[in-house]
C-alpha atoms as a PDB file:
ATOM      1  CA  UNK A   1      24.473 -11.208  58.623  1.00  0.00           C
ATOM      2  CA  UNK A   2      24.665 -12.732  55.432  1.00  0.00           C
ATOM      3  CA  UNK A   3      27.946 -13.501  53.942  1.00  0.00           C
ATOM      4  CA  UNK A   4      28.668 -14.614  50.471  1.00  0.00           C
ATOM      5  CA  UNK A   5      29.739 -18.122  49.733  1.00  0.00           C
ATOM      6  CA  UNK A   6      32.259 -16.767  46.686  1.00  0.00           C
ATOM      7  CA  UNK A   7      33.292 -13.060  47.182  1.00  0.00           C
ATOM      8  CA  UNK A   8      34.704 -13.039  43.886  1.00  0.00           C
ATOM      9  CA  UNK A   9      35.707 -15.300  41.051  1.00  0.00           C
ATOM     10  CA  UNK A  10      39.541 -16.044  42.005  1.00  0.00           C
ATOM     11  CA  UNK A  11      38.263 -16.621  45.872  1.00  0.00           C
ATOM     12  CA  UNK A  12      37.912 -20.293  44.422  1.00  0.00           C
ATOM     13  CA  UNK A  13      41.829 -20.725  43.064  1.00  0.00           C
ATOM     14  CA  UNK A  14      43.134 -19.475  47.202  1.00  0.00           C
ATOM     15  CA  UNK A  15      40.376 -20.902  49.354  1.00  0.00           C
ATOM     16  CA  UNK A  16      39.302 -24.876  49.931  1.00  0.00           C
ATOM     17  CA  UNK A  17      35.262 -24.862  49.218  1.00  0.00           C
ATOM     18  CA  UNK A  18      32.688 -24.240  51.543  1.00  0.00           C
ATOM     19  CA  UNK A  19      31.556 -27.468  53.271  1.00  0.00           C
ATOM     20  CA  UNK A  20      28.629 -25.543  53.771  1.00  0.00           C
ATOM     21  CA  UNK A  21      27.358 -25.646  49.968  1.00  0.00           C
ATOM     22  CA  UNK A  22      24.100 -26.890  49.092  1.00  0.00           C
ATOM     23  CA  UNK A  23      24.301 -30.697  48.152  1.00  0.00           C
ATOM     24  CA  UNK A  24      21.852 -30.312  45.237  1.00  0.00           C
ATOM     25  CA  UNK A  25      24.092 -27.590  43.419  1.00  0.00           C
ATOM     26  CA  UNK A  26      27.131 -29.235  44.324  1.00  0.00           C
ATOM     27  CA  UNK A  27      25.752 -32.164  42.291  1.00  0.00           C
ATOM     28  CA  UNK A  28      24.388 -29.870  39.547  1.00  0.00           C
ATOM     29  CA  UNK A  29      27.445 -28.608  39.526  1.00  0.00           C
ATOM     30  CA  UNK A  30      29.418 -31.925  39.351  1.00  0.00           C
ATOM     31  CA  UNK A  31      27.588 -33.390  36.160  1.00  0.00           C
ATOM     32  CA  UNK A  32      28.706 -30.295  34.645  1.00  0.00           C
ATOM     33  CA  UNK A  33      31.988 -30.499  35.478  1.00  0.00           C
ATOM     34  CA  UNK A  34      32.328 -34.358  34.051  1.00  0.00           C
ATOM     35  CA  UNK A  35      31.097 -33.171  30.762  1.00  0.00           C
ATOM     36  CA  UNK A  36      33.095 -30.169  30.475  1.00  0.00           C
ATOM     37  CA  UNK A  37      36.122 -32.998  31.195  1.00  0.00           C
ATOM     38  CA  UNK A  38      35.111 -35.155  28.643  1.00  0.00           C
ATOM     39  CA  UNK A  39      34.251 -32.344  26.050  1.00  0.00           C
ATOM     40  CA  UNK A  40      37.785 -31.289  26.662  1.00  0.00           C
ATOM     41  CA  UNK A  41      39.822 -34.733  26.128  1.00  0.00           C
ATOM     42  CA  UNK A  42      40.380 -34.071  22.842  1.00  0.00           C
ATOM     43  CA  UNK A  43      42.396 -30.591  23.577  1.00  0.00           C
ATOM     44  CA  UNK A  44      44.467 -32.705  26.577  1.00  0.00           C
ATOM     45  CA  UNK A  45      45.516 -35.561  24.009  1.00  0.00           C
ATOM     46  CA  UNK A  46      49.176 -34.704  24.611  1.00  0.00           C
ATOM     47  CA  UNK A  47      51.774 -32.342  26.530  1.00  0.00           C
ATOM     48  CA  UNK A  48      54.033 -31.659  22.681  1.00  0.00           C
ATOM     49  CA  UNK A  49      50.730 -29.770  21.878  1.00  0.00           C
ATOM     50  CA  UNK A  50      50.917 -27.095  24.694  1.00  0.00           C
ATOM     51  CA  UNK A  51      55.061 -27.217  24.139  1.00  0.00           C
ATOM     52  CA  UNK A  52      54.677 -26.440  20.777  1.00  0.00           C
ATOM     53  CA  UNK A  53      52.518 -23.379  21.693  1.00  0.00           C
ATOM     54  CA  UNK A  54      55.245 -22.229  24.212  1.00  0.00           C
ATOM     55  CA  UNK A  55      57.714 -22.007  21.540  1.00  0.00           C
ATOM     56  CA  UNK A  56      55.553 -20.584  18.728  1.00  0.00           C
ATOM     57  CA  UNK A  57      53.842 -17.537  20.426  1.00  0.00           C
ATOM     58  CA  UNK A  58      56.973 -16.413  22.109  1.00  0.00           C
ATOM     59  CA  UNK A  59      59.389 -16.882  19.580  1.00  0.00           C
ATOM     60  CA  UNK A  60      56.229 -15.165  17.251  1.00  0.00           C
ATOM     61  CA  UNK A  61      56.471 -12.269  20.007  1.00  0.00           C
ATOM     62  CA  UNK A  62      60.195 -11.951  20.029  1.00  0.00           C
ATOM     63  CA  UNK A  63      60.116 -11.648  16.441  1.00  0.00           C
ATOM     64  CA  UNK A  64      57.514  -8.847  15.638  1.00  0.00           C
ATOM     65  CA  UNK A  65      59.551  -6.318  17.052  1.00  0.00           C
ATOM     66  CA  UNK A  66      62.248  -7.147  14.302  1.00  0.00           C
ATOM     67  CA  UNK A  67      59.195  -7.561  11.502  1.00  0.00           C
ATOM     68  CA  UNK A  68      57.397  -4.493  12.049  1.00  0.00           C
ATOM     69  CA  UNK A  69      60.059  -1.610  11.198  1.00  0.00           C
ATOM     70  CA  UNK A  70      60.877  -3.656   7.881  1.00  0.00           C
ATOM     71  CA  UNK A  71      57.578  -5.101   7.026  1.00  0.00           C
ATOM     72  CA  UNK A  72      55.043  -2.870   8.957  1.00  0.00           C
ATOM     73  CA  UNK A  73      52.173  -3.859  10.464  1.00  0.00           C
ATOM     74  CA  UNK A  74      51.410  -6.644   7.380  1.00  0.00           C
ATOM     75  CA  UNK A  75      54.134  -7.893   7.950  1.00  0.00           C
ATOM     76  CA  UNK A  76      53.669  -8.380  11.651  1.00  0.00           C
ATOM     77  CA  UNK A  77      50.091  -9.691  10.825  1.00  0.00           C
ATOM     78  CA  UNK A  78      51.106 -12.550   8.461  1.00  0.00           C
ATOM     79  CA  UNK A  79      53.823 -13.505  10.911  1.00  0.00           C
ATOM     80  CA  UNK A  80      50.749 -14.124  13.978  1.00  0.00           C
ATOM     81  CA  UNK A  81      48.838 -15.629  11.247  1.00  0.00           C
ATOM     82  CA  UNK A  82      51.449 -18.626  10.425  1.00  0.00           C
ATOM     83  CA  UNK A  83      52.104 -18.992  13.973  1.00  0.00           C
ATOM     84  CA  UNK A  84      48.892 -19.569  14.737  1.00  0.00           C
ATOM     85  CA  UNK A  85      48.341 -21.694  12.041  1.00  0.00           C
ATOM     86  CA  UNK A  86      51.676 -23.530  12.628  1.00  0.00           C
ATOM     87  CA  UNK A  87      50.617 -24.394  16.033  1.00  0.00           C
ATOM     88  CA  UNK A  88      47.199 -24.924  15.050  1.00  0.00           C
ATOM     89  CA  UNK A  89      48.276 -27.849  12.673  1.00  0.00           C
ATOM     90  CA  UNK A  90      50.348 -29.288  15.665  1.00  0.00           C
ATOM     91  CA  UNK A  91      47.393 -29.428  17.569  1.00  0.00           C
ATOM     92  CA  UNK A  92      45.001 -30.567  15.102  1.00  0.00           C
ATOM     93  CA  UNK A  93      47.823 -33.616  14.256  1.00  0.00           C
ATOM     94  CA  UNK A  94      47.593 -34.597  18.008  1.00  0.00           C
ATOM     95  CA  UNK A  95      43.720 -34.426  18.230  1.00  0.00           C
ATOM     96  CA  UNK A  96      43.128 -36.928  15.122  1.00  0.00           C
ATOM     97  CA  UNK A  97      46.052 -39.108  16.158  1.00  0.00           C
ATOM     98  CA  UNK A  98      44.362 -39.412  19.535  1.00  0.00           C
ATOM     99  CA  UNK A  99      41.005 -40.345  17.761  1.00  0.00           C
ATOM    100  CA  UNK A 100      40.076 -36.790  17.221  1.00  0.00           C
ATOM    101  CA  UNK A 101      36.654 -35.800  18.360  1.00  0.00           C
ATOM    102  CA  UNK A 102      34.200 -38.567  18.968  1.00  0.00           C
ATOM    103  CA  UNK A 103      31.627 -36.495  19.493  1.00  0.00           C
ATOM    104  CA  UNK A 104      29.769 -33.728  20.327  1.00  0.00           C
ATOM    105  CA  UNK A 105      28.047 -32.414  23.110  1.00  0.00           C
ATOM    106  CA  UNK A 106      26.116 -29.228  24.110  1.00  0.00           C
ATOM    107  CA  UNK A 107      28.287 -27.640  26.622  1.00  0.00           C
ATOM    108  CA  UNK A 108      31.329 -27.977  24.444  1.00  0.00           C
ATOM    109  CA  UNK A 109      29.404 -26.064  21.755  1.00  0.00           C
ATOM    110  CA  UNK A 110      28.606 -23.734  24.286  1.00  0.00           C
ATOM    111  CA  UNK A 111      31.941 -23.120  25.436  1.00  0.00           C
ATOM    112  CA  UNK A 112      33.203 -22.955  21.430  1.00  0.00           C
ATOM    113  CA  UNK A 113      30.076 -20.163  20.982  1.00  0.00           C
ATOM    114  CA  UNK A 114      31.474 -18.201  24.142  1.00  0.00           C
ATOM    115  CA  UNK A 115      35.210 -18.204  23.401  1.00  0.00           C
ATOM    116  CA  UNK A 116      34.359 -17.196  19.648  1.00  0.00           C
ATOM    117  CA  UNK A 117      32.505 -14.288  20.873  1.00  0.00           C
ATOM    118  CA  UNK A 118      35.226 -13.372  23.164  1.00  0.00           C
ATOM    119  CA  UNK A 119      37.315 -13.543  20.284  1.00  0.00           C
ATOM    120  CA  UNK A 120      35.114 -11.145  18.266  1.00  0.00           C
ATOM    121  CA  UNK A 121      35.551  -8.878  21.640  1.00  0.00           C
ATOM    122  CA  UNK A 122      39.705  -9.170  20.611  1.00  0.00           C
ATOM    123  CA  UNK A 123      39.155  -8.170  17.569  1.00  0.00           C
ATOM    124  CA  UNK A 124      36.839  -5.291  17.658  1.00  0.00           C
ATOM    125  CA  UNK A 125      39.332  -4.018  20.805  1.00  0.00           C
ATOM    126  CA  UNK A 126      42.357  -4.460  18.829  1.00  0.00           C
ATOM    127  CA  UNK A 127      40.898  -2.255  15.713  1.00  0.00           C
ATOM    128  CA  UNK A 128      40.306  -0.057  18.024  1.00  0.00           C
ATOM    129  CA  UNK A 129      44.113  -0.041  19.650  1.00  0.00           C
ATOM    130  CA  UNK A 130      45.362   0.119  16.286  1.00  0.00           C
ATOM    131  CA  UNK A 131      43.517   2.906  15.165  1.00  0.00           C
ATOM    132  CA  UNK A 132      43.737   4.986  17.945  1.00  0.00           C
ATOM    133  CA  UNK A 133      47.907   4.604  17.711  1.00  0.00           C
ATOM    134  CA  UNK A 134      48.333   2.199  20.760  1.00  0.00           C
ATOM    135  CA  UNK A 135      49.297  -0.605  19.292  1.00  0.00           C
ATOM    136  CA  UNK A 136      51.739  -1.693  21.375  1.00  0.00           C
ATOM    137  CA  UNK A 137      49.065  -2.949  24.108  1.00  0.00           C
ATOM    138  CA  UNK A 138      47.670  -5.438  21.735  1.00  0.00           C
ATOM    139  CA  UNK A 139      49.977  -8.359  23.355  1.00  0.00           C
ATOM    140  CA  UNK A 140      48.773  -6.825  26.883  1.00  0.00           C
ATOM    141  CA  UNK A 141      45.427  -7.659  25.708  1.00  0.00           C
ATOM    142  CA  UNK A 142      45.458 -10.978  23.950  1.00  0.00           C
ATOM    143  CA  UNK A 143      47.452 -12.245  26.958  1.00  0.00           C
ATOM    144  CA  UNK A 144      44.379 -11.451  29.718  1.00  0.00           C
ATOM    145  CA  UNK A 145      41.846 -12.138  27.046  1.00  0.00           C
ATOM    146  CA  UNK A 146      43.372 -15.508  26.719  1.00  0.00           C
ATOM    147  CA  UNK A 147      43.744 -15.702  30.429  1.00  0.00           C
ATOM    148  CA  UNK A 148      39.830 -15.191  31.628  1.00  0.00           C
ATOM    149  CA  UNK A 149      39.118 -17.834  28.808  1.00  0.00           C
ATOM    150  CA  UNK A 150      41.519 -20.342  30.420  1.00  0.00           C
ATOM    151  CA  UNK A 151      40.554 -19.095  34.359  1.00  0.00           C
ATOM    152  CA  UNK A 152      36.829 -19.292  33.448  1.00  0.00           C
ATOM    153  CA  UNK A 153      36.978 -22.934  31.346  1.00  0.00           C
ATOM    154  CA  UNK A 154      39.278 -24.214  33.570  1.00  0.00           C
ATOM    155  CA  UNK A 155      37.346 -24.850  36.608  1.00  0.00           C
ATOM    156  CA  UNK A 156      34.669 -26.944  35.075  1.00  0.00           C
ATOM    157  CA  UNK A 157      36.975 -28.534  32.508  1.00  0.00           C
ATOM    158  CA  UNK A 158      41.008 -28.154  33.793  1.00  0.00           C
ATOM    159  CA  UNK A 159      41.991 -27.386  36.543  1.00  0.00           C
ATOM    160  CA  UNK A 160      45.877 -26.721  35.741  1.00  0.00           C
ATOM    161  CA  UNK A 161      44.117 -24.287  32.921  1.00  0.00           C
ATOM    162  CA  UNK A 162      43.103 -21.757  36.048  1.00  0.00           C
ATOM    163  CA  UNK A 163      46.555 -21.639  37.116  1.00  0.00           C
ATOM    164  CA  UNK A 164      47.642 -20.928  33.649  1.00  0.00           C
ATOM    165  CA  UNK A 165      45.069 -18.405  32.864  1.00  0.00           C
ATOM    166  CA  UNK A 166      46.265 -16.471  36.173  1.00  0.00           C
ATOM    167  CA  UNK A 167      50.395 -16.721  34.311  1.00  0.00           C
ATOM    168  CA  UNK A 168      48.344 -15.566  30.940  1.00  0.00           C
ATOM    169  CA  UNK A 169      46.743 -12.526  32.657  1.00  0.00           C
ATOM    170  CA  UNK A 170      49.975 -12.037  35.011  1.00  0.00           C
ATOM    171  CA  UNK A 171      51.912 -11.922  32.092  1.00  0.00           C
ATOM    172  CA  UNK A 172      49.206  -9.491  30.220  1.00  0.00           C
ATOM    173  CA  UNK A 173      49.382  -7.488  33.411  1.00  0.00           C
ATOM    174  CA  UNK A 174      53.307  -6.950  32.642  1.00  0.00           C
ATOM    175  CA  UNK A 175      52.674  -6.258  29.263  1.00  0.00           C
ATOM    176  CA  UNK A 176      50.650  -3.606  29.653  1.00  0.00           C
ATOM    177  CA  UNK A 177      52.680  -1.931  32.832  1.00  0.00           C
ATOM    178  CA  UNK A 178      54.211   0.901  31.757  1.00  0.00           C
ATOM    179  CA  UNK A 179      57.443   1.210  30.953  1.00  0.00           C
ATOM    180  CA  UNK A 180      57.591  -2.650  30.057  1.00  0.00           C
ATOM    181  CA  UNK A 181      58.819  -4.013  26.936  1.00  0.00           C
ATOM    182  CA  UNK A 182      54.909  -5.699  25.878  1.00  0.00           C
ATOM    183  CA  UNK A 183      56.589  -8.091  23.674  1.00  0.00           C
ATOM    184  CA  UNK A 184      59.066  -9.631  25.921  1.00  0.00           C
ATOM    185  CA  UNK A 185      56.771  -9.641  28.641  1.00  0.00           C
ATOM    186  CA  UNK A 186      54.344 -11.482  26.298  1.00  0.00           C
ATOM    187  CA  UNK A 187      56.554 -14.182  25.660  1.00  0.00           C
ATOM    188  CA  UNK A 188      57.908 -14.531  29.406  1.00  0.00           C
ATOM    189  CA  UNK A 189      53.806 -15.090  29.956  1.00  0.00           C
ATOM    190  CA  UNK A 190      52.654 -17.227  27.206  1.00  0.00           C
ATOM    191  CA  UNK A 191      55.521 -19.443  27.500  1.00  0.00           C
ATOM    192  CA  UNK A 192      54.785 -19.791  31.046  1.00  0.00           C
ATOM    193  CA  UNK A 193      50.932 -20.365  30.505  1.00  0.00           C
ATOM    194  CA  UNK A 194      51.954 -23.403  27.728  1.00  0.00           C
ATOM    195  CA  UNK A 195      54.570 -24.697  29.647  1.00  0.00           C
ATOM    196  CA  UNK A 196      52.354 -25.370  33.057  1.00  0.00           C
ATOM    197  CA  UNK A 197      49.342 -26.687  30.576  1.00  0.00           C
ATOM    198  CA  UNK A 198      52.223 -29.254  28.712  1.00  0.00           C
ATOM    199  CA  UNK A 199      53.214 -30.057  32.840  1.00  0.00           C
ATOM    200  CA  UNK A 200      48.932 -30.817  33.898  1.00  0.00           C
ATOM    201  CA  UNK A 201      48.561 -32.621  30.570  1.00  0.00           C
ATOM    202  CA  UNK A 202      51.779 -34.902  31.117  1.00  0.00           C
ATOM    203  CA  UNK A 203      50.350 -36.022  34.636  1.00  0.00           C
ATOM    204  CA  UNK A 204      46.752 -36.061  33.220  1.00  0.00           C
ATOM    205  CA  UNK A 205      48.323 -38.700  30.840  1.00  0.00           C
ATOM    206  CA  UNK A 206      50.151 -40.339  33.000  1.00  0.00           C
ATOM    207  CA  UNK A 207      46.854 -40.540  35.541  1.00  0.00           C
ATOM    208  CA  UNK A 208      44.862 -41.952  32.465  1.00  0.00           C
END
């Protein structure tokens, strides 16, 4: 009988690997891990980055449910749109101060073309949500959209970004349970996703 070296895409996260892999792909593999890490320096230049996002998008998230019975939902919209571009800034700051990007390489472009596409995907679902009258999954969503991005990325650039994409989608998870309250639930996840990245950047510094 033939069994599957990875059942499933988490198996990785729970399970050492398989001593048994092939050497060749396990070298394949390996170059593209080391250029995923070095595509990614820029993004790990310091822990205030990822502390700054664990204050922004859950104080943004605490907020909205004050903004959107005053403001509505343009209100609520302009308030994700300066958070993002508050912490944006911070992380921008960081990058150049670090040296900023020193160059560019294929599989980072890749990555950038994937996540923008996944971001379309947001988008497109969270018309959709909005239309239909459910708008109160949207943080549900953004949280394991965000989540897959970091749990998929993670492995070949991060590893401490597959432990927080599992908090981002835990935290979705909550969001979405019924019952919850989505936008406390975001913030209790998103904090906790920024605050173990700020914790794997620190030693990453430290390391380097």
């Amino acid at each position: 009988m033939i069994t599957p070296i990875v059942a499933s895409e988490y198996d990785p996260l729970f399970t050492p690997p398989d001593g048994a892999d092939d050497a060749a792909g396990a070298q394949d593999l390996g170059a593209v891990r080391r250029s995923f890490e070095i595509a990614a320096r820029p993004f790990l230049s310091s822990a205030l980055v990822w502390l700054s996002w664990a204050c922004v998008l859950p104080a943004a998230a605490l907020t909205t449910p004050a903004v959107l019975p005053r403001f509505g939902p343009s209100g609520a919209l302009l308030l994700w749109s300066g958070a993002i571009l508050l912490g944006g800034v911070v992380e921008l700051t960081a990058v150049r101060r670090r040296g900023g990007f020193g160059g560019r390489s294929p599989l980072a472009a890749w990555a950038l073309r994937v996540q923008g596409n996944l971001s379309l995907v947001g988008l497109g679902l969270s018309a959709a949500l909005v239309w239909a009258g459910a708008a109160s999954l949207l943080p549900g969503l953004w949280l394991l959209l965000l989540g897959h991005s970091f749990f998929t990325l993670g492995g070949l650039a991060f590893p401490p970004m597959r432990t927080a994409g599992v908090l981002f989608q835990l935290g979705g998870a909550a969001s979405l349970w019924p019952g919850a309250p989505p936008f406390p639930a975001f913030a209790v996840g998103a904090a906790a996703g920024c605050l173990w990245m700020a914790w794997g950047v620190f030693r990453y510094r430290g390391r380097a």
